[in-house]
Protein backbone atom coordinates (compact mmCIF):
# COMPACT_ATOMS: atom_id res chain seq x y z
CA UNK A 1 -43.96 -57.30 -14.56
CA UNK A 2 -45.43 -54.26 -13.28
CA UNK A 3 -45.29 -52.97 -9.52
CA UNK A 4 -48.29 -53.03 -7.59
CA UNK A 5 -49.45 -49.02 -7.32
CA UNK A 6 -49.15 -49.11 -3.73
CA UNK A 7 -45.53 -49.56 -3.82
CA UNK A 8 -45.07 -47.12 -5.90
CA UNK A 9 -46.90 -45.05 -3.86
CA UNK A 10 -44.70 -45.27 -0.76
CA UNK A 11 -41.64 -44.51 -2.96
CA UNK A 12 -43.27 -41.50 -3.80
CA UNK A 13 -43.97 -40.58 -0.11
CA UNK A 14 -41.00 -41.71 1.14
CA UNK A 15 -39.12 -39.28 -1.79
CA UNK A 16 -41.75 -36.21 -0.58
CA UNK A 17 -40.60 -36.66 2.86
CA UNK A 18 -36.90 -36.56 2.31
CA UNK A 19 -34.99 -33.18 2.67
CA UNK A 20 -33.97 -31.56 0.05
CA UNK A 21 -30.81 -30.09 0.98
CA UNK A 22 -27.53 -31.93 1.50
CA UNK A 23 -25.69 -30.46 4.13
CA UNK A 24 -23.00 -32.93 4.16
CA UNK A 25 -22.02 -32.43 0.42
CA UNK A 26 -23.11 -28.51 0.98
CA UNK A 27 -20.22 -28.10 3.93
CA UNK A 28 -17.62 -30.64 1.89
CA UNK A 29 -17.93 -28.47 -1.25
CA UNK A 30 -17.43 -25.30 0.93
CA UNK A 31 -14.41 -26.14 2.96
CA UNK A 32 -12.74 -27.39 -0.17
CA UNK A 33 -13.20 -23.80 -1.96
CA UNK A 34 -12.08 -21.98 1.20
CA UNK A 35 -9.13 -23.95 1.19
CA UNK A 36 -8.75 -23.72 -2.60
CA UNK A 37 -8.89 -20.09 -1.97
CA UNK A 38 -6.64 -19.80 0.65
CA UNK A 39 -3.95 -21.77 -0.81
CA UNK A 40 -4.69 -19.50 -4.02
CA UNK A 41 -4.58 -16.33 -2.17
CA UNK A 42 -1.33 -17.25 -0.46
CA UNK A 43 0.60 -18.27 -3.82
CA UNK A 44 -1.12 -14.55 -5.90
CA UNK A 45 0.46 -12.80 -2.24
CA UNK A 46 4.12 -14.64 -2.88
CA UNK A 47 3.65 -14.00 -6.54
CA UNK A 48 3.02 -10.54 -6.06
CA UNK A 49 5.67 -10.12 -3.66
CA UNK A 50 8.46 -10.91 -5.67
CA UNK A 51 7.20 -9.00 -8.44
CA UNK A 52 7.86 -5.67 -7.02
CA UNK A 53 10.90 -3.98 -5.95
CA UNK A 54 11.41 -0.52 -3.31
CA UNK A 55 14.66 0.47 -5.77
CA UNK A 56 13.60 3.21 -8.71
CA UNK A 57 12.87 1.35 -12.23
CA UNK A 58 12.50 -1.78 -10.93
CA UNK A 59 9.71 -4.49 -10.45
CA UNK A 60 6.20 -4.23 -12.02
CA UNK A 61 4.52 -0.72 -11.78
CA UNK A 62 1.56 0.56 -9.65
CA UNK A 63 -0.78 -0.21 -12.21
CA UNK A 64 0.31 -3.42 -13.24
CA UNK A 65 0.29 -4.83 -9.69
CA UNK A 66 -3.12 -3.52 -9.57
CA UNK A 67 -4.84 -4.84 -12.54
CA UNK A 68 -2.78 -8.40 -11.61
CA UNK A 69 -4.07 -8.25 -8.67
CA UNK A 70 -7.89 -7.91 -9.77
CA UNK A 71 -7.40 -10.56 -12.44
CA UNK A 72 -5.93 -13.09 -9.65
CA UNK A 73 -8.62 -12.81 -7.57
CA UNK A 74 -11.39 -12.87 -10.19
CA UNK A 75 -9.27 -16.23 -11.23
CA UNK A 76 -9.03 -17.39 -7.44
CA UNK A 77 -12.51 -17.07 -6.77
CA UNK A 78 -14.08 -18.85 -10.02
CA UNK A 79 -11.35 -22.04 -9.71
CA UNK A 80 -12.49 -22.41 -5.90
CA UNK A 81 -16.30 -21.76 -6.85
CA UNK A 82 -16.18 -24.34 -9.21
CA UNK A 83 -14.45 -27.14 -7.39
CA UNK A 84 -16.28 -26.11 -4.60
CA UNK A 85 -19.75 -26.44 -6.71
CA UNK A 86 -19.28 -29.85 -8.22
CA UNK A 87 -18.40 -31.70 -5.13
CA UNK A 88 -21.56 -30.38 -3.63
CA UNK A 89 -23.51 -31.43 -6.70
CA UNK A 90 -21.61 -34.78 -7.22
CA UNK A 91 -21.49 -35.52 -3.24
CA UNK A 92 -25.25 -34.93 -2.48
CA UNK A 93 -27.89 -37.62 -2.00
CA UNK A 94 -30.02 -39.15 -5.12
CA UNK A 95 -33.47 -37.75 -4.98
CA UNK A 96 -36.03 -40.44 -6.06
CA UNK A 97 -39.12 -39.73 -7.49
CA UNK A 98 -38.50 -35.60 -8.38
CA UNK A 99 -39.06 -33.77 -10.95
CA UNK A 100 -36.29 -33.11 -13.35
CA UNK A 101 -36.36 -29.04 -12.71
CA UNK A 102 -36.82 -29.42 -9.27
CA UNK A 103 -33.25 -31.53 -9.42
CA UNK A 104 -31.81 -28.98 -11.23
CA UNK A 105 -32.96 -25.69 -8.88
CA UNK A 106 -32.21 -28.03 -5.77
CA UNK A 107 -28.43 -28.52 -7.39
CA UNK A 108 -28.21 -25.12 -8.00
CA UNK A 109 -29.10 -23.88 -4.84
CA UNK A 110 -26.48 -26.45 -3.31
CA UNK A 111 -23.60 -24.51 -5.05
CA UNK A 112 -24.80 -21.18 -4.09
CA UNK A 113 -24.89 -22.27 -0.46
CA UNK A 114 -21.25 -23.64 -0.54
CA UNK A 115 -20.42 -20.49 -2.54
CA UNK A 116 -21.77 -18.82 0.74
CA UNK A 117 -20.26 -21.26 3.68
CA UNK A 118 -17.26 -21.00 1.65
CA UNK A 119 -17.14 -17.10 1.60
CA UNK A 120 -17.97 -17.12 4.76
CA UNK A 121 -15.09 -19.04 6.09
CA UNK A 122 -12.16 -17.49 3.62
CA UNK A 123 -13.63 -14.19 5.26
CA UNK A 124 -12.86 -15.35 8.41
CA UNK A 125 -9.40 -17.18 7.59
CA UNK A 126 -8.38 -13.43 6.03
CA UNK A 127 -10.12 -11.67 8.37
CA UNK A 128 -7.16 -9.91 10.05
CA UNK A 129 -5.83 -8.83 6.51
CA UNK A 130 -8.87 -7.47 5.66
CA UNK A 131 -8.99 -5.58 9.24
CA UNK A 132 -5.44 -4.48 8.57
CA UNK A 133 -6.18 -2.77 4.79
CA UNK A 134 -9.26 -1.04 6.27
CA UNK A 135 -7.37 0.47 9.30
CA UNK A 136 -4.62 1.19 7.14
CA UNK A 137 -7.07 3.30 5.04
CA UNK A 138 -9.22 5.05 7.55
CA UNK A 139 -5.77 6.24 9.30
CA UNK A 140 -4.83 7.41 5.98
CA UNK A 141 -7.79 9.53 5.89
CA UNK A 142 -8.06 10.59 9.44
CA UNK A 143 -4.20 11.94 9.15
CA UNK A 144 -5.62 13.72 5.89
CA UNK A 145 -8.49 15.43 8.09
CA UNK A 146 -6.34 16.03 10.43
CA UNK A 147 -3.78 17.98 8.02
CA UNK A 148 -6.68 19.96 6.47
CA UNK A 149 -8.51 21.12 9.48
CA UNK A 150 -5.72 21.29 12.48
CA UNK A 151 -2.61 21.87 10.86
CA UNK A 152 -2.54 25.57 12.12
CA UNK A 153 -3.51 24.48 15.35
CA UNK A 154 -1.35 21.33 15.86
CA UNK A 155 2.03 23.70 14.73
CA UNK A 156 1.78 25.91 17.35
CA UNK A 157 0.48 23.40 20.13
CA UNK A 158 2.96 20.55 18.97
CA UNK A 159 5.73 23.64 18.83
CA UNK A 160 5.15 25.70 21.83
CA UNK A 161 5.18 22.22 24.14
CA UNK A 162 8.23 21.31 22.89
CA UNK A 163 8.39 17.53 24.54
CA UNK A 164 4.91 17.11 24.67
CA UNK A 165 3.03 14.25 22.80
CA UNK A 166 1.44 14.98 19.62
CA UNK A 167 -1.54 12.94 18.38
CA UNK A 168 -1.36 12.45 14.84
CA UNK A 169 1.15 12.54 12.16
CA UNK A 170 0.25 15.81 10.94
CA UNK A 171 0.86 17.89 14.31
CA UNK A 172 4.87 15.70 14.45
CA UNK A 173 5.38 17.80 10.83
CA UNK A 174 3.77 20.54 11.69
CA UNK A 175 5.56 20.38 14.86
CA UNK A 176 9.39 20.02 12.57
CA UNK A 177 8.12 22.83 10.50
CA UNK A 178 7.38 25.34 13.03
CA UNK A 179 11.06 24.51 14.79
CA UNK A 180 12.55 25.23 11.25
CA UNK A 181 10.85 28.20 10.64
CA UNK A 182 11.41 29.76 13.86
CA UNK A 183 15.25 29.18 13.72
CA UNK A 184 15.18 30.66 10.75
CA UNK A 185 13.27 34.22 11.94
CA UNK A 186 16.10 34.21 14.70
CA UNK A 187 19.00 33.31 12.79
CA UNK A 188 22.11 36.08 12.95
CA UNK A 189 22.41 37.77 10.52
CA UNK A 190 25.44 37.17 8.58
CA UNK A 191 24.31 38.92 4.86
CA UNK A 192 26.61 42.42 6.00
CA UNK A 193 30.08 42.12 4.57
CA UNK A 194 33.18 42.41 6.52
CA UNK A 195 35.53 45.37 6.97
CA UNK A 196 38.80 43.53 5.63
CA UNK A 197 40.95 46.84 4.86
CA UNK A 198 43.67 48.45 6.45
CA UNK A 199 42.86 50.87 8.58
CA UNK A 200 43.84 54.58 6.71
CA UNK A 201 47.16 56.28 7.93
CA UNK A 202 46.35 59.14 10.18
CA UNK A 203 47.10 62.49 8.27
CA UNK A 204 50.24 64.49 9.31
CA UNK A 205 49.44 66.40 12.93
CA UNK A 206 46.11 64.74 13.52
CA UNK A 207 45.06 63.17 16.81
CA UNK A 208 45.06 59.13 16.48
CA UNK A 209 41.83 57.83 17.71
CA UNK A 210 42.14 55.02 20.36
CA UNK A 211 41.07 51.56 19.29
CA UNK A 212 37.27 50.57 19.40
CA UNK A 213 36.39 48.19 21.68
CA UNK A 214 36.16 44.38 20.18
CA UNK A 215 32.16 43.55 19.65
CA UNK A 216 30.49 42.07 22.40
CA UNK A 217 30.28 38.42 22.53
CA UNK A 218 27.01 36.88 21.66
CA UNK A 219 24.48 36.45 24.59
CA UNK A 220 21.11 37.64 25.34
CA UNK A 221 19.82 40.01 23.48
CA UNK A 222 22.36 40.11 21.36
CA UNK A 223 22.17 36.81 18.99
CA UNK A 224 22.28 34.57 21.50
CA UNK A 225 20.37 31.59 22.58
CA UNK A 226 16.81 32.30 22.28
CA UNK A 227 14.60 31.94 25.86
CA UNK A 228 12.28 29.51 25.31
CA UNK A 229 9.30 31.18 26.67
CA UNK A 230 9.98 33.71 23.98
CA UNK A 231 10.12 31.18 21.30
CA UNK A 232 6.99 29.56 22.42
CA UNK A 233 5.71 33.00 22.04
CA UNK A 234 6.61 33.70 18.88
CA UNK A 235 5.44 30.49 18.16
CA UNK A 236 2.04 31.01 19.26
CA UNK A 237 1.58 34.41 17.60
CA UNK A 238 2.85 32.26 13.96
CA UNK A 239 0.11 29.68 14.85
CA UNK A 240 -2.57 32.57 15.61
CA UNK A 241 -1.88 34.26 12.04
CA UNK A 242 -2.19 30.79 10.41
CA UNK A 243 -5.67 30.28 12.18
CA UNK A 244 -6.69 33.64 11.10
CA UNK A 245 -4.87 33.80 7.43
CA UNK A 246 -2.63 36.44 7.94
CA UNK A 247 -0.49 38.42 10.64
CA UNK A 248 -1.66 40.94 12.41
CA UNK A 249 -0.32 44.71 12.18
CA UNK A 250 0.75 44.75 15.75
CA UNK A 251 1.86 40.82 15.86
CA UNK A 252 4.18 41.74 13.34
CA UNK A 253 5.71 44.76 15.03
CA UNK A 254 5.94 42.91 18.44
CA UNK A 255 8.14 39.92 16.03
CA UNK A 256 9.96 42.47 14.59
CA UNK A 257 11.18 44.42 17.36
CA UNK A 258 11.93 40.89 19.16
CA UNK A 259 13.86 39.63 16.11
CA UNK A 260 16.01 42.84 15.66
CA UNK A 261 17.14 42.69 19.00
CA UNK A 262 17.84 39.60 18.70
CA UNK A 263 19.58 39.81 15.16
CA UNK A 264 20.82 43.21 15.38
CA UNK A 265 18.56 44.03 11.84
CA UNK A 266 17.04 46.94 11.18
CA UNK A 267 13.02 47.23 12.06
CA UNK A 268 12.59 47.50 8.48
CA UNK A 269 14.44 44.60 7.83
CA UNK A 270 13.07 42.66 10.61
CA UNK A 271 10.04 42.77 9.48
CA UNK A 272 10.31 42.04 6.15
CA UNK A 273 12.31 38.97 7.31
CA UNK A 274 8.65 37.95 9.75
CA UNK A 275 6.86 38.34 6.31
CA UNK A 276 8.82 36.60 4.52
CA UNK A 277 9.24 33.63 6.95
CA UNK A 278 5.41 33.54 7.59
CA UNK A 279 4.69 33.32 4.01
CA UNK A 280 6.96 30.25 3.58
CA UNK A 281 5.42 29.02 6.36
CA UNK A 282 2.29 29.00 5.24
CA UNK A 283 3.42 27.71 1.75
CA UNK A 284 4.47 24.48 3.44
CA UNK A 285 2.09 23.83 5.40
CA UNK A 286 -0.68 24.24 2.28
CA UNK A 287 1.87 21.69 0.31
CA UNK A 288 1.64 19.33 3.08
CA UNK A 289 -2.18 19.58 3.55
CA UNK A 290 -2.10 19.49 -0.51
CA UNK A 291 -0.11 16.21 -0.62
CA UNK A 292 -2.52 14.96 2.34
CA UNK A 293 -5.12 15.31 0.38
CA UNK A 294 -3.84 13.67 -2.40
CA UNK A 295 -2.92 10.72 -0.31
CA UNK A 296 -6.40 10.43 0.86
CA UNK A 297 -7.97 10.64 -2.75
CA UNK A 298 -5.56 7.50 -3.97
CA UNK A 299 -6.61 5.77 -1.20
CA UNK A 300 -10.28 6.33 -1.57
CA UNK A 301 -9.73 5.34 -5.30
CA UNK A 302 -7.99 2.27 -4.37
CA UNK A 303 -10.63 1.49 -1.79
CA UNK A 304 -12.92 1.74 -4.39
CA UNK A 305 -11.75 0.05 -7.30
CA UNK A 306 -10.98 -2.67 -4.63
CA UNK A 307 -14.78 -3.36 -3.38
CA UNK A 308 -15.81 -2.95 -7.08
CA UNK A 309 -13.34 -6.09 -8.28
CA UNK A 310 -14.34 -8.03 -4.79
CA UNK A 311 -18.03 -7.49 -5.98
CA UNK A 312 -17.34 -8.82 -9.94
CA UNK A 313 -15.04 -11.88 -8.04
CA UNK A 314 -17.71 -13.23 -5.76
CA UNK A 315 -20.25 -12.54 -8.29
CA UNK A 316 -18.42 -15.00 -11.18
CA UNK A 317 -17.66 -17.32 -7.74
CA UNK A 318 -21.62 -17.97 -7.17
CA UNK A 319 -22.52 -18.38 -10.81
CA UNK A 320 -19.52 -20.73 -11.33
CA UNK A 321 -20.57 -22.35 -8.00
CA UNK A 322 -24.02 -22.88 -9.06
CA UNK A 323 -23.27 -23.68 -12.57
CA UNK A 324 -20.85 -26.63 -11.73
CA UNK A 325 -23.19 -27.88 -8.92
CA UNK A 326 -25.42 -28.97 -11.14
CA UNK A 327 -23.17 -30.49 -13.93
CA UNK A 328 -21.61 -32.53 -10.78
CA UNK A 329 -25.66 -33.31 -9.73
CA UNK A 330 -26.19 -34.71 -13.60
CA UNK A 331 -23.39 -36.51 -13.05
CA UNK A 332 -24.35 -37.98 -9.59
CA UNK A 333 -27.14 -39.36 -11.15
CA UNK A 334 -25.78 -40.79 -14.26
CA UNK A 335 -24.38 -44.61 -14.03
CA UNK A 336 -21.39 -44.42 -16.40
CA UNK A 337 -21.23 -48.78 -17.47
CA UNK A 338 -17.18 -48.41 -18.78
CA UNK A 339 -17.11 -51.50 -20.87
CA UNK A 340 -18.40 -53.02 -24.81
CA UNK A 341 -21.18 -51.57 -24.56
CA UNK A 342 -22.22 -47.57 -24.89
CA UNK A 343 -22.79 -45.55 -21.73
CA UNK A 344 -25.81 -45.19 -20.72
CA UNK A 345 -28.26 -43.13 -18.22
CA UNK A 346 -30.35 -44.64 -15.81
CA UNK A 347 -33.57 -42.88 -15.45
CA UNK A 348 -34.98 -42.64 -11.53
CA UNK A 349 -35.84 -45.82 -10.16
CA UNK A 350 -39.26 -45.11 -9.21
CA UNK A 351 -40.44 -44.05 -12.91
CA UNK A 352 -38.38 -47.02 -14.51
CA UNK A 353 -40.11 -49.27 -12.61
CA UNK A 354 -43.65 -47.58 -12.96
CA UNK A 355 -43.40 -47.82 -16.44
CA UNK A 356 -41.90 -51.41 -16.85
């Protein structure tokens, strides 16, 4: 027996007027991905944990962690997407009297927006690991900048101050550099070798010479402790030439002059020894500003290859998402009859019961 038309009228209202989205099933589907996630994300952490080692030929290497590390995630994200997808789908309300591709774009839309809530809320749950890898990075970076554009600077400021505080990492080793390099331009020098021999018999009738007096003990101006206004001097006038590329003529007199007195050398020698301690000094600090910039390329790369694999793993998490929404919507609005009989579909009531 056939309905009358205005009952099947007000089914059809009724089903206009209803919403179409299920925020219920939308917000269940979500929190059970971002807790999917999380407990995947914890367990890939531990796993990755105990697969390296800080003792030489041990544990899995750089690149292994890294590519392990990509495929977890990838993994993570398209097992939570998908049991995140199909409870929204299988949770949500039957809609009565729509069309079969309007079911199917409203059950896909559910599992993109529980992809989202869920992304959403593992952002915030990791939030503060996330803030700790970016901060990690950017001071990576700033210590490079630093090293590349106030090294000179930093060495003779960080040096001349002695206690003061320094900054950033790159004036504390320009800082240790400077101290070594500076000892070394006043260090006594030892290179002459001893007089070990007798002393030669005096010749028949000659005069016998009285004994010369034993060398003066080491003070001032004599290999001694250096003043330390003079060393912060000396100091500045290294950081100067490192600002400008080179020493001076007359910077490298006035250092001389200083370090012979103070080293009993030569003024030849003395100043071959400020050359040759500048130059080193220089050569150290372009290896350190080298290997800072080498630092900050790795981590750019790693920062990069990082968002790139975050992009592909969210990507596969919303199609998975949307894709088992609406097997888990199909299902919702199947009738599965387990017994002799076959299982069997029931069509939407309001068309089954038009058409009877």
């Amino acid at each position: 027996m056939a309905i009358p038309s205005i009952h099947a009228g007000e089914v059809a209202a009724e089903a206009g007027s209803a919403s179409g989205v299920s925020w219920p099933a939308i917000f269940a589907g979500a929190f059970a991905a971002a807790a999917l996630s999380f407990i995947l994300v914890m367990l890939g952490s531990g796993l990755g944990f105990s697969s390296i080692s800080p003792w030489s030929g041990e544990g899995l290497s750089a690149k292994a962690i890294g590519y392990s590390t990509a495929g977890w995630l990838v993994f993570t994200q398209i097992a939570a997407s998908a049991i995140g997808g199909f409870l929204a789908g299988r949770l949500r309300v039957k809609w009565a009297g729509v069309h079969t591709r309007e079911v199917y774009f409203r059950d896909t839309a559910h599992g993109f927006l529980a992809w989202a809530v869920a992304s959403l809320a593992t952002a915030a749950l990791l939030s503060a690991a996330i803030g700790t890898v970016i901060s990690g990075g950017a001071r990576t970076v700033g210590a490079a900048g630093s090293a590349l554009g106030m090294t000179a600077a930093a060495a003779g400021a960080g040096a001349a101050q002695g206690a003061a505080q320094n900054p950033g990492e790159a004036a504390n080793l320009a800082d240790r550099m400077s101290g070594y390099f500076v000892d070394n331009l006043f260090r006594a020098n030892t290179g002459a070798p001893a007089n070990t021999g007798a002393p030669a018999a005096p010749a028949p009738g000659a005069e016998v010479a009285p004994l010369a007096a034993p060398a003066a003990a080491p003070g001032p101006g004599n290999g001694g402790e250096i003043a330390p206004a003079q060393r912060m001097e000396v100091t500045r006038i290294f950081a100067y030439g490192l600002r400008n590329g080179s020493l001076s003529g007359a910077d490298k007199t006035y250092v001389a002059q200083v370090v012979a007195r103070r080293t009993g050398l030569s003024q030849a020698e003395a100043e071959k020894r400020v050359s040759d301690t500048f130059a080193s000094y220089q050569r150290a600090l372009d290896d350190a500003a080298a290997k800072a910039k080498e630092a900050a390329d790795a981590a750019r790369k790693a920062a990069a290859y990082a968002s790139m694999w975050m992009f592909l793993a969210l990507l596969c998490g919303a199609f998975v998402a949307s894709l088992f929404a609406t097997i888990g919507g199909r299902m919702r609005d199947s009738v599965e009859l387990f017994g002799d009989g076959p299982v069997r579909r029931r069509e939407n009531l309001a068309d089954a019961n038009i058409n009877s």
